[in-house]
PDB file of N, CA and C in Angstrom:
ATOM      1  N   UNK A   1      61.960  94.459 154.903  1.00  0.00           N
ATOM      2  CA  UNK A   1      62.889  93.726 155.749  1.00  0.00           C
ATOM      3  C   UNK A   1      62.550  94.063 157.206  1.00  0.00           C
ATOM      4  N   UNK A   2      62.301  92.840 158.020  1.00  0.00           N
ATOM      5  CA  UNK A   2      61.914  93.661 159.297  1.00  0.00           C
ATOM      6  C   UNK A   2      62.831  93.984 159.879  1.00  0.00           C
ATOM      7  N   UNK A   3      62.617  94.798 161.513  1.00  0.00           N
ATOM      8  CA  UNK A   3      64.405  95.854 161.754  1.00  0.00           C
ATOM      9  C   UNK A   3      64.675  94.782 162.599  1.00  0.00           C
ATOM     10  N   UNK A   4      63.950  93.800 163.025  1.00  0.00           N
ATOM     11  CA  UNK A   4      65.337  92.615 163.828  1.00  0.00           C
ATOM     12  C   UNK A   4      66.251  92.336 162.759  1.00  0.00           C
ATOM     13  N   UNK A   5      66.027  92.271 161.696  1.00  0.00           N
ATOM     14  CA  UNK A   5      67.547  91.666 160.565  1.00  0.00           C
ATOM     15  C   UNK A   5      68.060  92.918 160.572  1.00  0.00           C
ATOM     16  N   UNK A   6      67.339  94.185 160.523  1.00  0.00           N
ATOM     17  CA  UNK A   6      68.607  95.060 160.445  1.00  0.00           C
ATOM     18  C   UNK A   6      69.510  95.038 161.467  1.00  0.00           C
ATOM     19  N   UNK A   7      68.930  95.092 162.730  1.00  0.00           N
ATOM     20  CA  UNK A   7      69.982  95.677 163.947  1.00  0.00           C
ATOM     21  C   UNK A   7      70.317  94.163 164.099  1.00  0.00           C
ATOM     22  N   UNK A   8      70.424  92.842 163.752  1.00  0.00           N
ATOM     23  CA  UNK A   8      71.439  92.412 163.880  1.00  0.00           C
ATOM     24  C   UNK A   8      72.436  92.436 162.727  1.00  0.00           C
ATOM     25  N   UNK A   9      72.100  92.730 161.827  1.00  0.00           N
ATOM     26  CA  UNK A   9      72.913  93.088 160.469  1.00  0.00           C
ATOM     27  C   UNK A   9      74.024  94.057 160.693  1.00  0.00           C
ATOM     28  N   UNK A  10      73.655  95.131 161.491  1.00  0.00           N
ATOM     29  CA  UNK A  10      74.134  96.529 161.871  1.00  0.00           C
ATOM     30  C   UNK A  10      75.450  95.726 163.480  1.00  0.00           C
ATOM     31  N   UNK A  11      75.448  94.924 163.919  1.00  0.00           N
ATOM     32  CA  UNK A  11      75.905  94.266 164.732  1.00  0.00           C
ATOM     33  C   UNK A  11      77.140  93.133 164.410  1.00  0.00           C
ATOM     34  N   UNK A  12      76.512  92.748 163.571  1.00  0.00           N
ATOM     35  CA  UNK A  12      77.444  91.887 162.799  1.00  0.00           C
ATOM     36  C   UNK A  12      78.194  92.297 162.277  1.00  0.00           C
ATOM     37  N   UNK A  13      77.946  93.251 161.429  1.00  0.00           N
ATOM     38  CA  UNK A  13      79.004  93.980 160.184  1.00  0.00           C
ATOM     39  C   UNK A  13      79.655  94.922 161.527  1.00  0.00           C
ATOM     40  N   UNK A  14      79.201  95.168 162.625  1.00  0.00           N
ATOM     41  CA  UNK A  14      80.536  95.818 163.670  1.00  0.00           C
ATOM     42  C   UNK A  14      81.491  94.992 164.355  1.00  0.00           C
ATOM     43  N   UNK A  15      80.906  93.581 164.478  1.00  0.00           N
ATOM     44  CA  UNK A  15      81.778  92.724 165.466  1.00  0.00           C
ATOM     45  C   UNK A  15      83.093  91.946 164.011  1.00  0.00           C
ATOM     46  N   UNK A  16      82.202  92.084 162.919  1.00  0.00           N
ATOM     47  CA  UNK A  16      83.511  91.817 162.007  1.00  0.00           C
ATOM     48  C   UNK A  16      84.465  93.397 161.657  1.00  0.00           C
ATOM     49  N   UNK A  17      83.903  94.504 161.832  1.00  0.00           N
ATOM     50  CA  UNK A  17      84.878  95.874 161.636  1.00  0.00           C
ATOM     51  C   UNK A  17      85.512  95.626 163.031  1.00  0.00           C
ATOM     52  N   UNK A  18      85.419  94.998 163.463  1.00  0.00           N
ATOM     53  CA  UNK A  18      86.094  95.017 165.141  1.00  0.00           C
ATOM     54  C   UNK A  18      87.480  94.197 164.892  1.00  0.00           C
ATOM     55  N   UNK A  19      87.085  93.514 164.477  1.00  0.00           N
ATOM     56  CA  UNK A  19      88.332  92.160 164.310  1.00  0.00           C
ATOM     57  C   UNK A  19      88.749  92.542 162.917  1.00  0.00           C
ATOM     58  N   UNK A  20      88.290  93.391 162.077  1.00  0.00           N
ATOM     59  CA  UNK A  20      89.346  93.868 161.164  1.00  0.00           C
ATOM     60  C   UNK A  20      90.288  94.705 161.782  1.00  0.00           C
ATOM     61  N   UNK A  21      89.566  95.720 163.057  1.00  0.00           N
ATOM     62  CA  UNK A  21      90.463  96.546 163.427  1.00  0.00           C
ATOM     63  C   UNK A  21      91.688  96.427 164.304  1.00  0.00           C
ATOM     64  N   UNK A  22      91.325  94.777 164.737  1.00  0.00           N
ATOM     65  CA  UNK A  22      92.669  94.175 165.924  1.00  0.00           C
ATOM     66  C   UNK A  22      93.347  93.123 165.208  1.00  0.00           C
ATOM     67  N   UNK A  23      92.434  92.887 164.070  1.00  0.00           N
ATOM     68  CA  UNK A  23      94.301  92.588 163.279  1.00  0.00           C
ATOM     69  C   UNK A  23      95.114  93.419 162.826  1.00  0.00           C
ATOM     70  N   UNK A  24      94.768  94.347 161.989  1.00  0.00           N
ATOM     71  CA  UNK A  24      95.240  95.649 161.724  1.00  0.00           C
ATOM     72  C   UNK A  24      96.296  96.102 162.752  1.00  0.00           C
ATOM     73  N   UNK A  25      95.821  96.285 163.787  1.00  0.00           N
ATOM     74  CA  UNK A  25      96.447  96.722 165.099  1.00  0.00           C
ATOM     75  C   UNK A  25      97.587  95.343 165.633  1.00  0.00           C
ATOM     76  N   UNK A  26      97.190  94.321 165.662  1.00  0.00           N
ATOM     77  CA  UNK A  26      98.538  93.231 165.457  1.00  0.00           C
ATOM     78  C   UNK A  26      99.730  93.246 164.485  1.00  0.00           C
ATOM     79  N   UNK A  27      98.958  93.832 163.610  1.00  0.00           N
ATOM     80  CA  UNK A  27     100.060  93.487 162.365  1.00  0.00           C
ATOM     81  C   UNK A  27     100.978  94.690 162.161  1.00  0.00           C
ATOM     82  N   UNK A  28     100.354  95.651 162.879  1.00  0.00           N
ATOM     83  CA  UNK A  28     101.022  97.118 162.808  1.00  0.00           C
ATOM     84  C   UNK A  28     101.582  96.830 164.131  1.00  0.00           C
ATOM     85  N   UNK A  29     101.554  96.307 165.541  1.00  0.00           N
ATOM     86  CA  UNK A  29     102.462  96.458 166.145  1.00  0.00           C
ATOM     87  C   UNK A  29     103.497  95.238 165.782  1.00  0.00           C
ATOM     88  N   UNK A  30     103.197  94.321 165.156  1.00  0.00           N
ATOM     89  CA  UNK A  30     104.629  93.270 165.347  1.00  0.00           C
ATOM     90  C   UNK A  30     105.166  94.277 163.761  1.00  0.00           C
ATOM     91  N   UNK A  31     105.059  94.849 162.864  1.00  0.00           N
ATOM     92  CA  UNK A  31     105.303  95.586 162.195  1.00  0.00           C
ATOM     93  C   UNK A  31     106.739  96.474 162.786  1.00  0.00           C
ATOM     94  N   UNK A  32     106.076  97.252 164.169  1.00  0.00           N
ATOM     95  CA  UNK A  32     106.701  97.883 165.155  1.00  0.00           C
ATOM     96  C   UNK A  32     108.173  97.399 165.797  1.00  0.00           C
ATOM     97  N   UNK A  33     107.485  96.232 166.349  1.00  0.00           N
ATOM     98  CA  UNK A  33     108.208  95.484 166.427  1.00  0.00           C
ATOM     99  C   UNK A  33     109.540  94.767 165.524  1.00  0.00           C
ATOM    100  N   UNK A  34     109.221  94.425 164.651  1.00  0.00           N
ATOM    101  CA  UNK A  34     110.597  94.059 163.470  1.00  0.00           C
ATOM    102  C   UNK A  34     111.293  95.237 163.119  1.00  0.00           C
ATOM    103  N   UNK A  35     110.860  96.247 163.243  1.00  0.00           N
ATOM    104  CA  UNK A  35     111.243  97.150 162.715  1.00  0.00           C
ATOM    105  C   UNK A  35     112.466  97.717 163.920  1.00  0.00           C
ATOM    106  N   UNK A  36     111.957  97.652 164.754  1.00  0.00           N
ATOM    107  CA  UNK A  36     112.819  98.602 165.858  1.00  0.00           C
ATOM    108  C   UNK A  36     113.697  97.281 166.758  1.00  0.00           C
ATOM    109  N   UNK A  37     113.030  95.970 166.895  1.00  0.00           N
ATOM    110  CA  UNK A  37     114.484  95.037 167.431  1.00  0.00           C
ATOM    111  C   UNK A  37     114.596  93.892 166.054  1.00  0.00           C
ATOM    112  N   UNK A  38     115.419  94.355 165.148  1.00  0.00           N
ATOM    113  CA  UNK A  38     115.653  92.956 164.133  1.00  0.00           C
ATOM    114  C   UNK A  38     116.092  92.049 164.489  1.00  0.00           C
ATOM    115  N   UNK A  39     116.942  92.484 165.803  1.00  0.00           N
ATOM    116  CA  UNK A  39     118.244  91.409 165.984  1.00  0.00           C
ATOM    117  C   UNK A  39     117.234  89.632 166.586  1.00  0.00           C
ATOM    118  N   UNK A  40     116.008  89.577 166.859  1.00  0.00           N
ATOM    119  CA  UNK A  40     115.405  88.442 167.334  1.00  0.00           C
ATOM    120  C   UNK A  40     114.833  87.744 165.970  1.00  0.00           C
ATOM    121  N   UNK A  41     114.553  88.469 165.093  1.00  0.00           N
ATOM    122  CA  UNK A  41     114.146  87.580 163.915  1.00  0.00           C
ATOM    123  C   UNK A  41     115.355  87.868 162.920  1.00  0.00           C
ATOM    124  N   UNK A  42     116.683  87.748 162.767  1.00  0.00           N
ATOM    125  CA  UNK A  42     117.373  87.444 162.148  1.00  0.00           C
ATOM    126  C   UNK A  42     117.791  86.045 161.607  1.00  0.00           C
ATOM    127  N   UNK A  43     117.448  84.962 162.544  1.00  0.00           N
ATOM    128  CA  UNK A  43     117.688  83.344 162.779  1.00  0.00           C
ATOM    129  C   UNK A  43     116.365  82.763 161.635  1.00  0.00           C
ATOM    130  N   UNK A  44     114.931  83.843 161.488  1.00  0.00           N
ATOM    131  CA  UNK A  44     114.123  83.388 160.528  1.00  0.00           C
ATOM    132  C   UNK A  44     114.702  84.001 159.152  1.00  0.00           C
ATOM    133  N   UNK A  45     115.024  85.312 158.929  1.00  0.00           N
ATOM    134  CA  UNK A  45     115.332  85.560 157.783  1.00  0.00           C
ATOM    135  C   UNK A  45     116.470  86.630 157.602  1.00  0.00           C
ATOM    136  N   UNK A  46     117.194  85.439 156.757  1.00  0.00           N
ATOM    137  CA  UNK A  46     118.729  85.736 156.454  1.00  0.00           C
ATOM    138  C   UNK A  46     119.187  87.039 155.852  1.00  0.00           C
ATOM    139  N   UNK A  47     118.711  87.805 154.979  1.00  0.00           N
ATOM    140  CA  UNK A  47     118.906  88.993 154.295  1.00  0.00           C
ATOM    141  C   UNK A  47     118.131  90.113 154.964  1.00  0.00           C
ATOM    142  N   UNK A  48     119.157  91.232 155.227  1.00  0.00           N
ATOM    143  CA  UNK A  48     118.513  92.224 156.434  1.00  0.00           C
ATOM    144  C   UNK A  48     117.521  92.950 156.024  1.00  0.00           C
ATOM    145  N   UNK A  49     118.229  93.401 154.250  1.00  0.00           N
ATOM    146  CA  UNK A  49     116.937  93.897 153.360  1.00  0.00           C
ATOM    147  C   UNK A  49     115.689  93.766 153.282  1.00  0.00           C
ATOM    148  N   UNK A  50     115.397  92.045 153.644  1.00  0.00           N
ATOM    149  CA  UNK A  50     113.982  91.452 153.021  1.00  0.00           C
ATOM    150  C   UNK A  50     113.819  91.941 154.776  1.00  0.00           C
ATOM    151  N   UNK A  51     114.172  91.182 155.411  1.00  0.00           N
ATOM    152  CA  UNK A  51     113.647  92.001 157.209  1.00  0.00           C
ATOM    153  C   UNK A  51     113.127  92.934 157.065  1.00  0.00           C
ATOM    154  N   UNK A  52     113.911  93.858 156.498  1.00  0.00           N
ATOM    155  CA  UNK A  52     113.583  95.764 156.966  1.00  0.00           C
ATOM    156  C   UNK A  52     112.311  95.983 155.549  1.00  0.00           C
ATOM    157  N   UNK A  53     112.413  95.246 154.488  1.00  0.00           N
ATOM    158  CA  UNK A  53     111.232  95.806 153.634  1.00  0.00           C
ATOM    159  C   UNK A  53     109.885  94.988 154.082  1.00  0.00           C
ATOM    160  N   UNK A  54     110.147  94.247 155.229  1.00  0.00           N
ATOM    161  CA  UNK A  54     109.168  93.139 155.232  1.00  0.00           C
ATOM    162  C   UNK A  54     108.202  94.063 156.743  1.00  0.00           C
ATOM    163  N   UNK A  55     109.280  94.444 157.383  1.00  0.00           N
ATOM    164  CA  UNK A  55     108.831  95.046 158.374  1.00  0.00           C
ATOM    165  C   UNK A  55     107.783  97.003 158.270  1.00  0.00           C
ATOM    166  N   UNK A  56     108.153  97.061 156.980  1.00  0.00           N
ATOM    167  CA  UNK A  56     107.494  98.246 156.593  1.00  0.00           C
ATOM    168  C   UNK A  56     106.064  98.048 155.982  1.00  0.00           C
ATOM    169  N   UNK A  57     106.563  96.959 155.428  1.00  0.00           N
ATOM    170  CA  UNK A  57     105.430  96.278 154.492  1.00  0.00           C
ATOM    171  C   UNK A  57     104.083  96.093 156.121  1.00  0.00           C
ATOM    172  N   UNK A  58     104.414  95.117 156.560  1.00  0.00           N
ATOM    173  CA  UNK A  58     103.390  95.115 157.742  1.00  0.00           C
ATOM    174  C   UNK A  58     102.998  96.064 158.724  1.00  0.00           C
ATOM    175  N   UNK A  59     103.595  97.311 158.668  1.00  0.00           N
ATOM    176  CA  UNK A  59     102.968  98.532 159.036  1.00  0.00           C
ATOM    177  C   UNK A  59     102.321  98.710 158.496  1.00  0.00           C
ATOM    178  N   UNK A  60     102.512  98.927 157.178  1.00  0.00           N
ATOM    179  CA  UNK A  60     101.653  99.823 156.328  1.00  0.00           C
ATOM    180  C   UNK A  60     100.282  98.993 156.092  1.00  0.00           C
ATOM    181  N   UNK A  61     100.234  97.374 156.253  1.00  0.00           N
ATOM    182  CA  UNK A  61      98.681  96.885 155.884  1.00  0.00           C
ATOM    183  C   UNK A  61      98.595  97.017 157.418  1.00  0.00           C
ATOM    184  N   UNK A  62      99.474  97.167 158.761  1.00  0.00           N
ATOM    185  CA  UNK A  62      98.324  96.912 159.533  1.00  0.00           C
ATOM    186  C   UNK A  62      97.775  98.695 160.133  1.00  0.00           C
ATOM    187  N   UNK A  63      98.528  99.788 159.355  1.00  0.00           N
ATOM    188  CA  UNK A  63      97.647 101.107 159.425  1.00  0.00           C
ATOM    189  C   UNK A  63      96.355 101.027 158.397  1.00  0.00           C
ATOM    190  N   UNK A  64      97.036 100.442 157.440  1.00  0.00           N
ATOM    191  CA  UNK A  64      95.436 100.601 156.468  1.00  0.00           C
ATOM    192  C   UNK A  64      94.434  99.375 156.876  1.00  0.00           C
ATOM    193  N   UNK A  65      94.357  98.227 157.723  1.00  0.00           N
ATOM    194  CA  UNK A  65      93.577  97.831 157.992  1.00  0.00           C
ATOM    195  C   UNK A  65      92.579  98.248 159.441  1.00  0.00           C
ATOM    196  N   UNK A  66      93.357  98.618 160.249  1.00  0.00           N
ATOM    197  CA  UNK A  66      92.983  99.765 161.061  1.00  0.00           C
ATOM    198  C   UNK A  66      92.007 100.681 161.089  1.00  0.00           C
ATOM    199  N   UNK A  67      92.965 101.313 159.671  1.00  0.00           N
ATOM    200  CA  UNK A  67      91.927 102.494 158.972  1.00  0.00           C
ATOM    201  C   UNK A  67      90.321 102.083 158.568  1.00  0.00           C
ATOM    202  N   UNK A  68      90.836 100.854 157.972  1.00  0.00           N
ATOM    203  CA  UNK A  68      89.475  99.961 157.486  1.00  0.00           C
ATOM    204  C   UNK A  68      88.490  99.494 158.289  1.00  0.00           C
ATOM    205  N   UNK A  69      89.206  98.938 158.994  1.00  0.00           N
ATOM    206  CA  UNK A  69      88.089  98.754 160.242  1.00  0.00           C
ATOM    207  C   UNK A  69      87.558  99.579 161.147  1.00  0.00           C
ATOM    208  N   UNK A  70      88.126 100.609 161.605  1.00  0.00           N
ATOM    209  CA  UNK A  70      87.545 101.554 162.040  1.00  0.00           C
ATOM    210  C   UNK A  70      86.574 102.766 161.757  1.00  0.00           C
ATOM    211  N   UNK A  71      86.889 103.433 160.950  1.00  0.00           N
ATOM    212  CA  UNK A  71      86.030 103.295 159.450  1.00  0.00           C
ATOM    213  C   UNK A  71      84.798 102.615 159.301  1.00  0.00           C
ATOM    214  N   UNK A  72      85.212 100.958 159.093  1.00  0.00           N
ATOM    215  CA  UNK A  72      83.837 100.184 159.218  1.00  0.00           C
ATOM    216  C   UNK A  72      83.159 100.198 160.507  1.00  0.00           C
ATOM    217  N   UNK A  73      83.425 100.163 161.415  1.00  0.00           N
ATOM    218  CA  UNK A  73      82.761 100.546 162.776  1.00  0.00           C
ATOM    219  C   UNK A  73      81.916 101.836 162.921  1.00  0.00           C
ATOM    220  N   UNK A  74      82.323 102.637 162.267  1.00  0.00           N
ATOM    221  CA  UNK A  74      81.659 104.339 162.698  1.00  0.00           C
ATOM    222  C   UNK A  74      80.662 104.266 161.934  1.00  0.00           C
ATOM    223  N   UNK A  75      80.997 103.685 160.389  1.00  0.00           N
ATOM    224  CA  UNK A  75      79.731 103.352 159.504  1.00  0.00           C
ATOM    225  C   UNK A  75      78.931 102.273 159.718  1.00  0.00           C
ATOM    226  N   UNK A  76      79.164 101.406 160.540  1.00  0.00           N
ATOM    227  CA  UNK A  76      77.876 100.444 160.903  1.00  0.00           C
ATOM    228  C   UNK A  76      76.782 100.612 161.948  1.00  0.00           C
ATOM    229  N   UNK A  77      77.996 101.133 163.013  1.00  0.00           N
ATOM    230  CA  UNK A  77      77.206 101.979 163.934  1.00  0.00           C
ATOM    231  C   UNK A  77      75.808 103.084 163.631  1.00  0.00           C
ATOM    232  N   UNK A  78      76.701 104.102 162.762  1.00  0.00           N
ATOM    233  CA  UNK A  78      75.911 105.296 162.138  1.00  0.00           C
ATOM    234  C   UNK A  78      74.889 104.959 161.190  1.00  0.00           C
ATOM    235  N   UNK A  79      74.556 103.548 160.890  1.00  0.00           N
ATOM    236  CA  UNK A  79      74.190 103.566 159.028  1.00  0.00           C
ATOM    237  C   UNK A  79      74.583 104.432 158.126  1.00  0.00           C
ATOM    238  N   UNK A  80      75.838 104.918 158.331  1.00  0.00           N
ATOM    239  CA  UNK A  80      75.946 105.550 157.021  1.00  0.00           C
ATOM    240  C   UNK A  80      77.089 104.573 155.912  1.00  0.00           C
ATOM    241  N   UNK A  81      76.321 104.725 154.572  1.00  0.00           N
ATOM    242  CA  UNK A  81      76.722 103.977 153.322  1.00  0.00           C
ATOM    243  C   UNK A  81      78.166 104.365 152.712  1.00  0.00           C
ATOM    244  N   UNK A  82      78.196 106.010 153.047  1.00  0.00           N
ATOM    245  CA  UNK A  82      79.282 106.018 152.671  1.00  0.00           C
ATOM    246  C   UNK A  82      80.528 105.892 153.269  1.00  0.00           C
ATOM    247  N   UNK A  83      80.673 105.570 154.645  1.00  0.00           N
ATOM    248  CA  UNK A  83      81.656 105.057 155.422  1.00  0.00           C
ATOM    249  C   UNK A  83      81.552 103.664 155.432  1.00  0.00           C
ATOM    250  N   UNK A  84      80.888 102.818 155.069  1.00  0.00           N
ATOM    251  CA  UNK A  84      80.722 101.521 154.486  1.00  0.00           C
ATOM    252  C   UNK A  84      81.126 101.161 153.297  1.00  0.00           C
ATOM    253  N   UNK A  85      80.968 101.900 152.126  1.00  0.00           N
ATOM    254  CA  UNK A  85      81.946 101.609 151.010  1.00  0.00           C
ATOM    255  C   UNK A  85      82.571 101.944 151.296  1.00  0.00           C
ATOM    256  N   UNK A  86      83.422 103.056 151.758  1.00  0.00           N
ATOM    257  CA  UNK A  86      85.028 103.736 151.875  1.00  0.00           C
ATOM    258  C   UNK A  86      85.479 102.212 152.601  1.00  0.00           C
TER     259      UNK A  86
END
């Protein structure tokens, strides 16, 4: 394989760990967000329960996508495989 496909290979797979890592980071702050002012999305959803489990729920994928993408960044950067499967 010649190394122009690698190092753009190695480029690519970072500019997509990149944008895994700023959705992640969107979804964990509006996460933040529902969580700490409900009173603005009450008018979308009626039961406070589904609010408050809904608002935990999107923390938690946008820390583990975060995790994921960042993660994927250190391993694309580095070539290393095993921060690429993780």
């Amino acid at each position: 394989v010649p190394m122009g496909v690698l190092s753009c290979m190695k480029y690519l797979m970072f500019i997509f760990n990149v944008l895994v890592f700023a959705g992640g980071t969107c979804l964990m702050g509006v996460g933040v967000w529902v969580a700490v002012d409900p009173a603005g999305f009450q008018g979308i959803v009626a039961a406070r329960a589904v609010l408050n489990a809904g608002a935990w729920l999107l923390l938690a994928v946008g820390i583990a996508l975060s995790l994921l993408g960042f993660l994927g960044c250190c391993g694309a950067l580095r070539r290393s495989r095993l921060l690429l499967l993780l």
